[in-house]
N, C-alpha and C. Protein backbone atom coordinates (compact mmCIF):
# COMPACT_ATOMS: atom_id res chain seq x y z
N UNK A 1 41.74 27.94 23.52
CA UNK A 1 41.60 27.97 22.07
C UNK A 1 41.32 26.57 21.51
N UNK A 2 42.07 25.34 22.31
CA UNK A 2 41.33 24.28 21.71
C UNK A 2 40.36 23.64 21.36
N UNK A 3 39.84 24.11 22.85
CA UNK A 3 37.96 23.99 23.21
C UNK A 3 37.34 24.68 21.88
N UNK A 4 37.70 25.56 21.18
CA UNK A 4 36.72 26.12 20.76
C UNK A 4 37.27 25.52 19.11
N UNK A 5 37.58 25.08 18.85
CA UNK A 5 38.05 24.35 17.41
C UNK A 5 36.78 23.39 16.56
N UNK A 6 36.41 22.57 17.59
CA UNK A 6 35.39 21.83 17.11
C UNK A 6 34.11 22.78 16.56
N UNK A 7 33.78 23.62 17.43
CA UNK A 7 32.52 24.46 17.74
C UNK A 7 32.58 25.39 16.31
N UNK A 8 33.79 25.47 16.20
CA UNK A 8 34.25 26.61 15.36
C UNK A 8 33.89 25.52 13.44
N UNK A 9 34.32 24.87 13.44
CA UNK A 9 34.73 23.33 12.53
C UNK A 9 33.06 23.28 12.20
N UNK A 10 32.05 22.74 13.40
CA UNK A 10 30.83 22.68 13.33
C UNK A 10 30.08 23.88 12.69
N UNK A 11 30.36 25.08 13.24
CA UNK A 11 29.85 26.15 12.70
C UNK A 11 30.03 26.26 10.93
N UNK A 12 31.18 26.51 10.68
CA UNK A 12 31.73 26.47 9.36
C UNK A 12 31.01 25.17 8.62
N UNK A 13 30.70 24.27 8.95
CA UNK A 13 30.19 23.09 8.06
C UNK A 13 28.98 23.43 8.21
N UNK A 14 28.11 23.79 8.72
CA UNK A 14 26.35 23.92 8.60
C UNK A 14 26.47 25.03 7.92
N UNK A 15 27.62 26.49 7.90
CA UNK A 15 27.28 27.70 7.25
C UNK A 15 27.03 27.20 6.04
N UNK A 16 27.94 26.20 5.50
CA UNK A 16 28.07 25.96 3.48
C UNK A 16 27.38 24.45 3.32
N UNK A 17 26.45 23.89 4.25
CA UNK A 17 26.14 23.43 3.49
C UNK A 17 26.09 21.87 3.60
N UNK A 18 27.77 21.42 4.19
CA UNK A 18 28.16 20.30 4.32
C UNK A 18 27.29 19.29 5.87
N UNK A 19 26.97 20.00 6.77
CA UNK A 19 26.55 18.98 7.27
C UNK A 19 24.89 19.83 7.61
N UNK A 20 23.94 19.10 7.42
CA UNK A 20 22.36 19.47 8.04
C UNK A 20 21.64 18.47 8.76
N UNK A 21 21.08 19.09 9.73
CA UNK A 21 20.16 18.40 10.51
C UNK A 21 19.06 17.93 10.14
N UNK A 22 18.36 16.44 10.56
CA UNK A 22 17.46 15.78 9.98
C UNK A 22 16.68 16.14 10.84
N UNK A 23 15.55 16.01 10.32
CA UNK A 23 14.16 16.33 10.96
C UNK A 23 12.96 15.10 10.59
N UNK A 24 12.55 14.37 12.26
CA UNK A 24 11.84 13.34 11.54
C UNK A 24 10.73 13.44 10.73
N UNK A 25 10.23 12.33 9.92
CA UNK A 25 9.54 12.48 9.08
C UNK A 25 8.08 11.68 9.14
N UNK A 26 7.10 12.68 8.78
CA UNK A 26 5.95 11.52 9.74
C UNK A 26 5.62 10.28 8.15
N UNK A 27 5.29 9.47 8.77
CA UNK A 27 5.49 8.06 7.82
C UNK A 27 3.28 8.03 7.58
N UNK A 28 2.87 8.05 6.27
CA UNK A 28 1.77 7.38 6.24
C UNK A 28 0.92 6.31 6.83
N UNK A 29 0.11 6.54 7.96
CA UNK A 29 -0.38 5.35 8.15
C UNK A 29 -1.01 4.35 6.64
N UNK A 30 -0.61 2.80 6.93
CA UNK A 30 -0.95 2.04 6.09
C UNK A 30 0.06 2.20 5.17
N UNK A 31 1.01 2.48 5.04
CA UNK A 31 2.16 2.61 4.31
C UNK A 31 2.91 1.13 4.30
N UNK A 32 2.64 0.53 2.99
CA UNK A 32 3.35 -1.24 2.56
C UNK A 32 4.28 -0.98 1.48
N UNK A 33 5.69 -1.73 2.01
CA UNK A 33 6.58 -1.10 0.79
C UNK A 33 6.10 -2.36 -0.28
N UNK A 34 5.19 -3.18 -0.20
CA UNK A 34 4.96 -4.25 -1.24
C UNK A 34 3.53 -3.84 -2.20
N UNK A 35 3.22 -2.51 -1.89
CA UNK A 35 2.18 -2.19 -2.87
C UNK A 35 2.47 -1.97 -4.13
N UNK A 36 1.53 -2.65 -5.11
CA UNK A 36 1.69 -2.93 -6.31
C UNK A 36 0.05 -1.89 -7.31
N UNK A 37 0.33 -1.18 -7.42
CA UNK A 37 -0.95 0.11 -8.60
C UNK A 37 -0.74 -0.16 -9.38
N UNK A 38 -1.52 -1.23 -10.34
CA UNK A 38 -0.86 -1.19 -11.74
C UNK A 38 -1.48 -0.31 -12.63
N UNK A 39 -2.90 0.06 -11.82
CA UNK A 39 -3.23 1.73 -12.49
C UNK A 39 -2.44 2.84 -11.68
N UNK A 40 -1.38 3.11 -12.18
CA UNK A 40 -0.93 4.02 -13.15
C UNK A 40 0.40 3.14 -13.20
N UNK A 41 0.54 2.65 -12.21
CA UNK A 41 2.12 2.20 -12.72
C UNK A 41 2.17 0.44 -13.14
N UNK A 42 3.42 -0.06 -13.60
CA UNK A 42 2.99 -1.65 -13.56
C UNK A 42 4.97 -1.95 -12.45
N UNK A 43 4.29 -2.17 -11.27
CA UNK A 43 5.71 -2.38 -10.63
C UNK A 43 5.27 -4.01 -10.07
N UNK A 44 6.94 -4.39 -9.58
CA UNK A 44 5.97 -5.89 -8.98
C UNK A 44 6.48 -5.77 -7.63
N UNK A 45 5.93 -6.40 -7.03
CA UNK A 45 5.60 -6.55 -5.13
C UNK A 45 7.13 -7.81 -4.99
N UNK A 46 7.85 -7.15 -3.69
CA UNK A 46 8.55 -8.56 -2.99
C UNK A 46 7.59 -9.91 -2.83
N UNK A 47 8.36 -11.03 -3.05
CA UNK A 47 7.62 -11.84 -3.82
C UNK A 47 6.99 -12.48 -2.42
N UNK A 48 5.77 -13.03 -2.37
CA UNK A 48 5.54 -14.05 -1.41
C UNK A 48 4.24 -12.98 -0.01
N UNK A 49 4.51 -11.72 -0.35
CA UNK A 49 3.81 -11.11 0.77
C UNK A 49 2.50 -10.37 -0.02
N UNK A 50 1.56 -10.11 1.45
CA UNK A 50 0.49 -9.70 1.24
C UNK A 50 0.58 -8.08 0.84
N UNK A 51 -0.09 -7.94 -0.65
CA UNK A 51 0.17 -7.04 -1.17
C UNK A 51 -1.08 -5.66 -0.98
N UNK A 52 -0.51 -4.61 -0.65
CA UNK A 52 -1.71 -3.49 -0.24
C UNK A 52 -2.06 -2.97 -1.31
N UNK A 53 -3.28 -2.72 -1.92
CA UNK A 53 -3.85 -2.37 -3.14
C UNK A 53 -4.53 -0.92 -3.11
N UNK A 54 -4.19 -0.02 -3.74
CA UNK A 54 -5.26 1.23 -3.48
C UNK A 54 -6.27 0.35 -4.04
N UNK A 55 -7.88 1.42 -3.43
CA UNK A 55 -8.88 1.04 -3.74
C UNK A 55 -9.12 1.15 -4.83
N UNK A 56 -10.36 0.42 -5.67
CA UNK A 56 -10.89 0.78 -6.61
C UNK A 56 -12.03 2.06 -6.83
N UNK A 57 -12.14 2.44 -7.68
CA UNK A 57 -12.80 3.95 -8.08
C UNK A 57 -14.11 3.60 -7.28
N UNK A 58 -14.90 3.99 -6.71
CA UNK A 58 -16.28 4.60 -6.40
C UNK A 58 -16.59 3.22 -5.58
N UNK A 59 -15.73 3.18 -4.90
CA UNK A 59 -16.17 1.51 -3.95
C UNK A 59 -16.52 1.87 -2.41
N UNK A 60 -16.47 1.43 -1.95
CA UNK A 60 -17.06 1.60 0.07
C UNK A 60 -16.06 0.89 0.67
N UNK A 61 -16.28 -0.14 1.18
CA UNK A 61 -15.18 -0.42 1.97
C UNK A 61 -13.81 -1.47 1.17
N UNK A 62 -12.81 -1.33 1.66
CA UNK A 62 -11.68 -2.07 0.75
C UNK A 62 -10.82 -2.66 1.97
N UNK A 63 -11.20 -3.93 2.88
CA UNK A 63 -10.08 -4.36 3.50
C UNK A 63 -10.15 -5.68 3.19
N UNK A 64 -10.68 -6.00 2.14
CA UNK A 64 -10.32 -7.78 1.96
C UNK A 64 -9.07 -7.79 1.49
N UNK A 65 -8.97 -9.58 2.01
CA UNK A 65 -7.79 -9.85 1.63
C UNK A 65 -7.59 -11.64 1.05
N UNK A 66 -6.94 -11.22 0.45
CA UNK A 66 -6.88 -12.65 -1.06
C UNK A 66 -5.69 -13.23 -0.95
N UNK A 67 -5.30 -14.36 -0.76
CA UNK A 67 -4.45 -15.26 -1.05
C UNK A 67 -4.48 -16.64 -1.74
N UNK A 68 -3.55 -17.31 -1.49
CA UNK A 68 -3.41 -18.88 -2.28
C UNK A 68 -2.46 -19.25 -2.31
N UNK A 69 -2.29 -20.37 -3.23
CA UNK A 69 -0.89 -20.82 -3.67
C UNK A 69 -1.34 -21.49 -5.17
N UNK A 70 -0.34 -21.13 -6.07
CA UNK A 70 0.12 -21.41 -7.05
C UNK A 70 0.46 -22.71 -7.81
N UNK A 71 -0.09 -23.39 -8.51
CA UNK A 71 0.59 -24.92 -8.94
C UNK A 71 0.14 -24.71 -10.35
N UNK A 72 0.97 -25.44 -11.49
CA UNK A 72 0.99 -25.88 -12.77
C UNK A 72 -0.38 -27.46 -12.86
N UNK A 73 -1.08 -27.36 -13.99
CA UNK A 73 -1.20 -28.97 -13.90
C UNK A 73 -0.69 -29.97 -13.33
N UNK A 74 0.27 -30.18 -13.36
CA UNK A 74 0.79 -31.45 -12.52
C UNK A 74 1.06 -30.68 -11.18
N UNK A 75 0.75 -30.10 -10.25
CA UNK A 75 0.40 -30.02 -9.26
C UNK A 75 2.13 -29.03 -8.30
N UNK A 76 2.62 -28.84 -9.24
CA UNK A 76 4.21 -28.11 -9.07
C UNK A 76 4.17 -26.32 -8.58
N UNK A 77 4.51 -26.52 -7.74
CA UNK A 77 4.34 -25.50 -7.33
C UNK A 77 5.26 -24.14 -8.40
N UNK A 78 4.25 -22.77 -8.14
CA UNK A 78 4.53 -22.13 -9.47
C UNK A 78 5.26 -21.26 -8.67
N UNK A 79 6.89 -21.13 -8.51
CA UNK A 79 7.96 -20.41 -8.11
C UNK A 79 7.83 -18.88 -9.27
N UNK A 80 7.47 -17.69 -8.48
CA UNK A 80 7.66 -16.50 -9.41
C UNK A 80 6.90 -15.94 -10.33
N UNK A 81 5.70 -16.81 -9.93
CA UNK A 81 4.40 -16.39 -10.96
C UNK A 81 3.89 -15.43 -10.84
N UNK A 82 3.62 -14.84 -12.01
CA UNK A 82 2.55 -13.33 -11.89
C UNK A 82 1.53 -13.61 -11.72
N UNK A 83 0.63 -13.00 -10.70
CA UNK A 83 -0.75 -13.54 -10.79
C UNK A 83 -1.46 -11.77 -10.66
N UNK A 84 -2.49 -11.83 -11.58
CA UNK A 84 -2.83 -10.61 -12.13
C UNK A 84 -4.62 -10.76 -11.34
N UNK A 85 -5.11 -9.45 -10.52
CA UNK A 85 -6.30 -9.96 -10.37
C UNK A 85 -6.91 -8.47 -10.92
N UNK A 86 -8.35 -9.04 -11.43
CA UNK A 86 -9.00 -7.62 -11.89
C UNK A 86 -10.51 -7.76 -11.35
N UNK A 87 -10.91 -6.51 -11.40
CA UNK A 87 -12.67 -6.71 -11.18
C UNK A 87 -12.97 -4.99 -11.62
N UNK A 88 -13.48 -5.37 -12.61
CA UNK A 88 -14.12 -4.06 -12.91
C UNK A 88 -12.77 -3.54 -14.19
N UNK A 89 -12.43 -1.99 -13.71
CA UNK A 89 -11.52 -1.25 -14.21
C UNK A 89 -10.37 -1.21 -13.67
N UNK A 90 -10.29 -1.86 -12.23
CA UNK A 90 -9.39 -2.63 -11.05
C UNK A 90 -8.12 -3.47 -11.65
N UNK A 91 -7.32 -3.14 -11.39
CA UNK A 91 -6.31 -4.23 -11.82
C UNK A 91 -5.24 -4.08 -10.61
N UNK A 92 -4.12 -5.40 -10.35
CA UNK A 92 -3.09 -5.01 -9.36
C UNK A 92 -2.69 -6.34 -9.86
N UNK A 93 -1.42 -6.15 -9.66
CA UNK A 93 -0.73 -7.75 -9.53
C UNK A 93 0.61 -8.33 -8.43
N UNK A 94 0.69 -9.38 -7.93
CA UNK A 94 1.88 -9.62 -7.19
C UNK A 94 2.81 -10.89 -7.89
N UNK A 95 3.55 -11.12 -7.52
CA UNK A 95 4.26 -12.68 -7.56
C UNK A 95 4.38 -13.09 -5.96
N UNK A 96 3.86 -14.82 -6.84
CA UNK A 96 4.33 -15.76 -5.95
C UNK A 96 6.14 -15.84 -5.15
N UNK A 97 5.52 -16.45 -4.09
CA UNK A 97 7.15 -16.90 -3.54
C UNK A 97 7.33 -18.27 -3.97
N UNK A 98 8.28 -18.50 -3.23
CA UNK A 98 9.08 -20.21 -3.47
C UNK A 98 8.23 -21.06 -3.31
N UNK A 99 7.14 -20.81 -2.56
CA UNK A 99 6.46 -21.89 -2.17
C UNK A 99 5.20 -21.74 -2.91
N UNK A 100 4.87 -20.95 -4.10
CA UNK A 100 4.01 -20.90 -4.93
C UNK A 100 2.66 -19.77 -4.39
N UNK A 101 2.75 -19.51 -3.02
CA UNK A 101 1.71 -18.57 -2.06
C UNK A 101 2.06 -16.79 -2.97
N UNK A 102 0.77 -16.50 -2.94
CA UNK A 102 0.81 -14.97 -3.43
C UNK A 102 -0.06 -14.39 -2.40
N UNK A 103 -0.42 -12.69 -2.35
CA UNK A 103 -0.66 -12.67 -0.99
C UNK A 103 -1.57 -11.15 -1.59
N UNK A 104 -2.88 -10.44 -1.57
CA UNK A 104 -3.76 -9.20 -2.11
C UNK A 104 -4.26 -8.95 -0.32
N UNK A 105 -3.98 -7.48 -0.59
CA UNK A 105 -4.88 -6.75 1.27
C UNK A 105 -5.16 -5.72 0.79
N UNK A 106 -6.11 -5.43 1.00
CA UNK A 106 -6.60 -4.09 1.04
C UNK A 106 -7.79 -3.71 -0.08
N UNK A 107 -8.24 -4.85 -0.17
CA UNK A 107 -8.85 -4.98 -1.72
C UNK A 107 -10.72 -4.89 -1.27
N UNK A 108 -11.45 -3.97 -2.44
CA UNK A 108 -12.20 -3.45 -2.64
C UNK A 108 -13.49 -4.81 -2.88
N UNK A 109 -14.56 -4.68 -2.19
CA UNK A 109 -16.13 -5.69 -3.00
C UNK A 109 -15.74 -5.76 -3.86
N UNK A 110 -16.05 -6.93 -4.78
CA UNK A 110 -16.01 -6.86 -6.39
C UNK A 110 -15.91 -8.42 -6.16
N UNK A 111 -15.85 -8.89 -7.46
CA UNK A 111 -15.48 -10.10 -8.04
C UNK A 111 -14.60 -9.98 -8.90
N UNK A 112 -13.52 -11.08 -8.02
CA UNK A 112 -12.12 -10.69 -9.35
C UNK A 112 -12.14 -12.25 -10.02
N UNK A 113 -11.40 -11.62 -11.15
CA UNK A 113 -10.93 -12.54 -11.91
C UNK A 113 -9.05 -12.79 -11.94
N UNK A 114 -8.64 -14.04 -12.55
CA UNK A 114 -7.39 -14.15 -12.37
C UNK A 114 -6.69 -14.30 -13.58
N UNK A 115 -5.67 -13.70 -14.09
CA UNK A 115 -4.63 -14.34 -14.93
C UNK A 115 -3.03 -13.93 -14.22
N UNK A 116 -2.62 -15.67 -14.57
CA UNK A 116 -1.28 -15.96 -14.12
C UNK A 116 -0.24 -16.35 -15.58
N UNK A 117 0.90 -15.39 -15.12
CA UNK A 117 1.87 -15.75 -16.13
C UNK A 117 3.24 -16.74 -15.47
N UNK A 118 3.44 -18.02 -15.67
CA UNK A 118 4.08 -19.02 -14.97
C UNK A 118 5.57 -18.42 -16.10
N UNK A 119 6.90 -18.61 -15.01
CA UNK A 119 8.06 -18.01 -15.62
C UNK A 119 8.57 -18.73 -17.63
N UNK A 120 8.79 -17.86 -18.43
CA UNK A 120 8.41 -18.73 -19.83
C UNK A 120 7.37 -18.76 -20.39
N UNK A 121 6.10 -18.59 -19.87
CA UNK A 121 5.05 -19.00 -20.40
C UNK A 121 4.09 -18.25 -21.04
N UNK A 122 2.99 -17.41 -21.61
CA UNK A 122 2.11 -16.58 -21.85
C UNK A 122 1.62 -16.98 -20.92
N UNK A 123 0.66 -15.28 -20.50
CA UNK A 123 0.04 -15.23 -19.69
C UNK A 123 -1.18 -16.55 -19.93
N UNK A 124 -2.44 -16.72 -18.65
CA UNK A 124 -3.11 -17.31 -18.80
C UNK A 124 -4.62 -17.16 -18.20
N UNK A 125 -5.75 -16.32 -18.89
CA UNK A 125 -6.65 -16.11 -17.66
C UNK A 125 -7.26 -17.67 -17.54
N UNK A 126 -7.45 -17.66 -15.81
CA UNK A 126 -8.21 -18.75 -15.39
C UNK A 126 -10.03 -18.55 -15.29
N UNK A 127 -10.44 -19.30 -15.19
CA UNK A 127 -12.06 -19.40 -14.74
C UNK A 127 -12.06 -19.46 -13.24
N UNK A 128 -11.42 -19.70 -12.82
CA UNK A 128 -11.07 -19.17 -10.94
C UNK A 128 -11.54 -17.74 -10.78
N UNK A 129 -12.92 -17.47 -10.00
CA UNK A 129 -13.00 -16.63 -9.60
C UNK A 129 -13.07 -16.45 -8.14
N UNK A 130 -12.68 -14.91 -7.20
CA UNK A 130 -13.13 -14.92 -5.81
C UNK A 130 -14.13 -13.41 -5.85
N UNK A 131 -15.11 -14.28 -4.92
CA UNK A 131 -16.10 -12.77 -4.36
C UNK A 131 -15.63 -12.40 -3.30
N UNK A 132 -15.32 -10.59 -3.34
CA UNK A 132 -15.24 -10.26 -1.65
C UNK A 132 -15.81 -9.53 -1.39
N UNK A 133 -16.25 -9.23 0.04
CA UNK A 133 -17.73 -8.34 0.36
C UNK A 133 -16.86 -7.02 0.74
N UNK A 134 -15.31 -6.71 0.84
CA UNK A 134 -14.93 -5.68 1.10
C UNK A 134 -14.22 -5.44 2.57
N UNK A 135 -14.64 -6.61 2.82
CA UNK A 135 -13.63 -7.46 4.75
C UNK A 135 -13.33 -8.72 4.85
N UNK A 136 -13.80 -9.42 4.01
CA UNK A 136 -13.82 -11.00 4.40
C UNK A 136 -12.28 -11.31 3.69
N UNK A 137 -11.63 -12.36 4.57
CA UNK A 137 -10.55 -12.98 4.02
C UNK A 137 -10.36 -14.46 2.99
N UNK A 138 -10.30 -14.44 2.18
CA UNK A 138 -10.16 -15.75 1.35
C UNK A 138 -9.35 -16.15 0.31
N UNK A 139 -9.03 -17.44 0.73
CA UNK A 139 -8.11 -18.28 0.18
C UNK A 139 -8.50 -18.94 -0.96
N UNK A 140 -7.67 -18.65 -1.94
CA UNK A 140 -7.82 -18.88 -3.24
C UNK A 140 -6.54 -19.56 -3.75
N UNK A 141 -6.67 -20.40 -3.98
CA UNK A 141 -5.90 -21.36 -5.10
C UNK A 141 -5.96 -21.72 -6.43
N UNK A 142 -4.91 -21.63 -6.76
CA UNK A 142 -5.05 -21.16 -8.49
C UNK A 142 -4.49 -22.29 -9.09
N UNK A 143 -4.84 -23.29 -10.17
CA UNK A 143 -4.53 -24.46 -10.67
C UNK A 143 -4.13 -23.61 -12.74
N UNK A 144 -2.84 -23.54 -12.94
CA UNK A 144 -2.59 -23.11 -14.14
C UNK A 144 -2.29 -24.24 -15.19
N UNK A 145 -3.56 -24.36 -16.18
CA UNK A 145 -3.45 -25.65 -16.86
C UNK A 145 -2.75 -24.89 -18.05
């Protein structure tokens, strides 16, 4: 009769409820918990990493990828900055890390443009632009006067 206590215990907890079995779950390829859509939503990315962007509307290929680092006029690195990039009807944004580096993957041809909001400050669009052909990787540095 002891033997059968547990079995019995187990049974009774799956009848009502209390304990259920997990079943794995298949995970999205390309799945980044740092993706940032600010069409439809406006969320912000862990700061400092390369951020995965859905594509833009009616584009071809989307694996470029955009980075930099961040500095004020005097050359200070911009801890926590929003940096907003757009091209077209396109928009996404990340923040910088500590070390002023922001980090765009997955990003569509186009020519973007930039505005950065430094912590305190109004936003700011720059005349910094980057072209991407839709694969190429490039480094972009952003000077916020």
């Amino acid at each position: 009769m002891k033997r059968t206590w547990p079995f019995i215990l187990l049974l009774l907890l799956l009848s009502t409820g209390c304990v259920t079995t997990i079943e794995p779950t298949a995970v999205p390829p390309n799945t980044n918990p740092t993706a940032i859509p600010v069409n439809p939503s406006s969320t912000v990315s862990a700061q400092g990493q390369a951020t995965a962007v859905p594509p833009a509307p009616s584009t071809g290929k989307c694996q470029s990828k955009l980075s930099g680092r961040v500095t004020d006029a005097a050359g200070t690195l911009a801890k926590g900055a929003v940096i907003d990039v757009k091209s077209g009807s396109f928009t996404a944004k990340t923040l910088s890390d500590d070390n002023g580096l922001y980090g765009f993957a997955g990003l569509c041809a186009g020519n973007y443009g930039f505005t950065v909001t430094l912590t305190g400050q109004p936003a700011k669009a720059l005349t910094t632009t980057a072209k991407l052909d839709g694969s190429n990787t490039l480094r972009t540095d952003l000077v916020v006067k």
